[in-house]
Protein backbone atom coordinates (compact mmCIF):
# COMPACT_ATOMS: atom_id res chain seq x y z
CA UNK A 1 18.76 -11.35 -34.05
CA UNK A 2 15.20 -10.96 -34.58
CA UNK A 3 14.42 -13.67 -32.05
CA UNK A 4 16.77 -12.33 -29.18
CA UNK A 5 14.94 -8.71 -29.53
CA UNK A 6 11.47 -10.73 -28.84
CA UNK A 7 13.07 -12.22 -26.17
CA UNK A 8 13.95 -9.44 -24.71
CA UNK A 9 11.07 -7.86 -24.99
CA UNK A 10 9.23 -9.91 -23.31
CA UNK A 11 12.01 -10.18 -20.01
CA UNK A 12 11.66 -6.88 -19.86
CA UNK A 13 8.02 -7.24 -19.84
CA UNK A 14 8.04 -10.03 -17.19
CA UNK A 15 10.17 -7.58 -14.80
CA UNK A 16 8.20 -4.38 -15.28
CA UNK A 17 5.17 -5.89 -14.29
CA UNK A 18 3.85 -6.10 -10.78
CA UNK A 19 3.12 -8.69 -8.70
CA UNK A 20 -0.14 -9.92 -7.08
CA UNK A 21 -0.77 -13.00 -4.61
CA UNK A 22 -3.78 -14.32 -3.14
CA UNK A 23 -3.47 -15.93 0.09
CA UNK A 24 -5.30 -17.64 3.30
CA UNK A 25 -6.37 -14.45 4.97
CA UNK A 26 -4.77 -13.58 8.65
CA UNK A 27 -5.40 -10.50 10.95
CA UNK A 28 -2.60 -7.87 10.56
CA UNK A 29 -0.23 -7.88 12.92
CA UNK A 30 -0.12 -5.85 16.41
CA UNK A 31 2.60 -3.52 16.20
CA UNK A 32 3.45 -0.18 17.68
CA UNK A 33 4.10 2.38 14.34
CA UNK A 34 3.84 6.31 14.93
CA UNK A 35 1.49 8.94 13.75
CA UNK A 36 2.90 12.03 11.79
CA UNK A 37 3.13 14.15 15.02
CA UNK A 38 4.85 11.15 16.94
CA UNK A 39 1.82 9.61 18.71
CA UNK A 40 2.49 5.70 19.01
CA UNK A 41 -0.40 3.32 17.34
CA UNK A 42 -0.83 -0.08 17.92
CA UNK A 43 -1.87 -1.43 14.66
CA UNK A 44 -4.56 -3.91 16.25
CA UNK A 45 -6.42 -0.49 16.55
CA UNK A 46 -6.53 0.04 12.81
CA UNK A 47 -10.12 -0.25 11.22
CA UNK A 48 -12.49 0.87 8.93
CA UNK A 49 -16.19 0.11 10.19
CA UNK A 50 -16.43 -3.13 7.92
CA UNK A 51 -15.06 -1.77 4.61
CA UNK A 52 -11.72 -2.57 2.97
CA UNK A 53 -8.53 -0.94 4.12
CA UNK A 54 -5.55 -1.06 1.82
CA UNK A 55 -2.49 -0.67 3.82
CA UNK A 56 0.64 0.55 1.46
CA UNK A 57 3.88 0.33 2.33
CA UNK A 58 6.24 3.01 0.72
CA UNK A 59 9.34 5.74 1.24
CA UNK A 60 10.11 9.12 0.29
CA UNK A 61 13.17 7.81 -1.77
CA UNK A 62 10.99 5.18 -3.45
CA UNK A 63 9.72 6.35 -6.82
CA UNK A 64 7.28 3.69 -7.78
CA UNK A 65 5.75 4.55 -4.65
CA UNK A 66 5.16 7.77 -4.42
CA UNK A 67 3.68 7.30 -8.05
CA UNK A 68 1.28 4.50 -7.11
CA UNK A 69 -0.26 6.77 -3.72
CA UNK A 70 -0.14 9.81 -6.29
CA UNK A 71 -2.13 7.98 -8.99
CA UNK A 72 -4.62 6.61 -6.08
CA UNK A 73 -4.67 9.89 -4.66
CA UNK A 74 -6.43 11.42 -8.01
CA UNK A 75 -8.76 8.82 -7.66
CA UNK A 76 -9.51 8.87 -3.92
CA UNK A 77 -12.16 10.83 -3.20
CA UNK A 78 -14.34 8.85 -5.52
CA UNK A 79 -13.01 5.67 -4.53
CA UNK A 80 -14.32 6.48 -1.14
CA UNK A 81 -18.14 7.41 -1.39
CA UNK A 82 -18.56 4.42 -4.34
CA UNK A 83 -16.42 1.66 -1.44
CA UNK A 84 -15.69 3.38 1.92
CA UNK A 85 -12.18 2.27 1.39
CA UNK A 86 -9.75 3.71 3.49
CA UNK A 87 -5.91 4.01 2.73
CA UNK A 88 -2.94 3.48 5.25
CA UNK A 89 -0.16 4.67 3.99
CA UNK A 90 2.88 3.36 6.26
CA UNK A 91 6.62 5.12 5.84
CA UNK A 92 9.42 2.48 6.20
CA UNK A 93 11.49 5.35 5.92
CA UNK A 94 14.54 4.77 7.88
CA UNK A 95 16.35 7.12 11.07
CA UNK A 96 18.13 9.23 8.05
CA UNK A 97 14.95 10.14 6.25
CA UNK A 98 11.86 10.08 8.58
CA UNK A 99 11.89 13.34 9.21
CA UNK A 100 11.22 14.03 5.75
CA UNK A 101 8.24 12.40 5.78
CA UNK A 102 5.42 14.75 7.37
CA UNK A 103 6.71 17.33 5.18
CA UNK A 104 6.97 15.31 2.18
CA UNK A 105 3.29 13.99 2.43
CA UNK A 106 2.34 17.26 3.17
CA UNK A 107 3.69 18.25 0.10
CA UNK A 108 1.68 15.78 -2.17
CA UNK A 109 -1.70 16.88 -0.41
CA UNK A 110 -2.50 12.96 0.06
CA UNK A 111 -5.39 12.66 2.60
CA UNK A 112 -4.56 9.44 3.71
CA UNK A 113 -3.85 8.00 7.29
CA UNK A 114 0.27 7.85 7.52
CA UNK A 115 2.29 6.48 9.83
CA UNK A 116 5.65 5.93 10.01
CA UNK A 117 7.26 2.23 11.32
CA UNK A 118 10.23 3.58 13.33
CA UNK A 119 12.07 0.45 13.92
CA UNK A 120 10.90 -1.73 11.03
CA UNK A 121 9.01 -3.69 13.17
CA UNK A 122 5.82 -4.05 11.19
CA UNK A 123 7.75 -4.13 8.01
CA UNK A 124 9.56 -7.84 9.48
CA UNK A 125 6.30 -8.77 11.23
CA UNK A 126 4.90 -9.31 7.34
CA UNK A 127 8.28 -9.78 5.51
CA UNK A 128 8.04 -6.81 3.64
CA UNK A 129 10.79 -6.98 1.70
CA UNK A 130 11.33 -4.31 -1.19
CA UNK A 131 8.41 -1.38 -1.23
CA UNK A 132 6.07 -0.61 -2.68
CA UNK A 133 4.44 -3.13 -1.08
CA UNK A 134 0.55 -3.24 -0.63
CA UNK A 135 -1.92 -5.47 1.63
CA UNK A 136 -5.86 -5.28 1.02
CA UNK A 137 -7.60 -5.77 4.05
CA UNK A 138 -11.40 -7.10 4.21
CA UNK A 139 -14.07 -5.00 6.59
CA UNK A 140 -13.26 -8.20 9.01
CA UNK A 141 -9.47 -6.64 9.17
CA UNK A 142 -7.95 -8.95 7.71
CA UNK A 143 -5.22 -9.21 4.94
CA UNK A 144 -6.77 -10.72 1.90
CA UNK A 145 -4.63 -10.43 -0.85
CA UNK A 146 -0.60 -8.36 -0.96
CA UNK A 147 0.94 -7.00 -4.15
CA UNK A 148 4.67 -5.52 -4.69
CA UNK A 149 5.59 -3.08 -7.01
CA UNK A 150 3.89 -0.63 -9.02
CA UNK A 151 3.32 -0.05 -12.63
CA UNK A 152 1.13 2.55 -14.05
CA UNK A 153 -2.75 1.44 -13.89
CA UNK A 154 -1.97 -0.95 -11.17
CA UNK A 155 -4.45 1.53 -9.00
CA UNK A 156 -7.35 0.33 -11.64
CA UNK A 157 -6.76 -3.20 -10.92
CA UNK A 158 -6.64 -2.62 -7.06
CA UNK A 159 -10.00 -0.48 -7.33
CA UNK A 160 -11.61 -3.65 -8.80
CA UNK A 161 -10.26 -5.69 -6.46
CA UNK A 162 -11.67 -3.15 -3.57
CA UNK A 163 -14.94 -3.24 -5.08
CA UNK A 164 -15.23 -6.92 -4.68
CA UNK A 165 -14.33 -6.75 -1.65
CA UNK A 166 -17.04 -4.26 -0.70
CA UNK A 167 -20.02 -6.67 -2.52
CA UNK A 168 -18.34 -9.50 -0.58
CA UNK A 169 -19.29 -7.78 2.66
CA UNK A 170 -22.52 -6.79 1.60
């Protein structure tokens, strides 16, 4: 018995933790998403005068997300004057629940950029499956690296990962 409790321990381990990938990097994709007042975007517009962007894909229903952009959030403001960084958080709330969004981030006092991705068409234009789902960008705009999921101190390991990032472009 003692051997099947390791075991699952260390499942349970295995799932809990989030995943990160490095890839070939590629420009994010032009799509039309909308601003909290309804203004369309075209994401080919979104940059951050050669620093990283993280762009982080969440809902209002999705606990691990609104945990991972509140645990950023307390961080933020420093995270910005040490990197530039700049977050984009995109909604992939659905027809039901957008509404709730503008009020919802409102309530959390985050002070990032949000938009919302009406149709899902930027959420199947990078096969976003589940959320949370998270893409660092580099100052040349382009994706460098995705993660999914969220477990606490995730933000840490993202930080260090912008920070390279920023000596990169340097």
């Amino acid at each position: 018995m003692n051997h099947f409790k390791k075991l699952v321990v260390a499942f349970s381990c295995v799932v809990s933790v989030s995943s990160a990938q490095v890839f070939e990097s590629r420009p994010i994709p032009a799509v039309d998403v909308k601003d909290l007042n309804g203004k369309t975007i075209n994401t080919s517009t979104l940059s951050n005068n050669g620093k990283p962007m993280v762009l982080d894909f969440w809902a209002t229903w999705c606990k691990p997300c609104v945990n991972e952009l509140t645990a950023i959030s307390e961080h933020y403001e420093e995270w910005q004057k040490e990197t530039g960084v700049k977050i984009v958080a995109i909604s992939v709330d659905d027809a039901r629940t957008m509404a709730n969004v503008k009020p919802f981030v409102n309530g959390k006092g985050w002070d990032y950029e949000v938009y919302v991705d009406p149709n899902g068409d930027l959420k199947r234009a990078l096969n976003i499956g589940a959320v949370p789902y998270v893409f660092l960008v580099n100052g040349k705009g382009e994706i460098v690296s995705v993660k999914t999921g969220y477990a606490p101190g995730d933000e840490h390991k993202m930080y260090e990962e912008i920070k390279a990032l920023t000596k990169e472009s340097n």
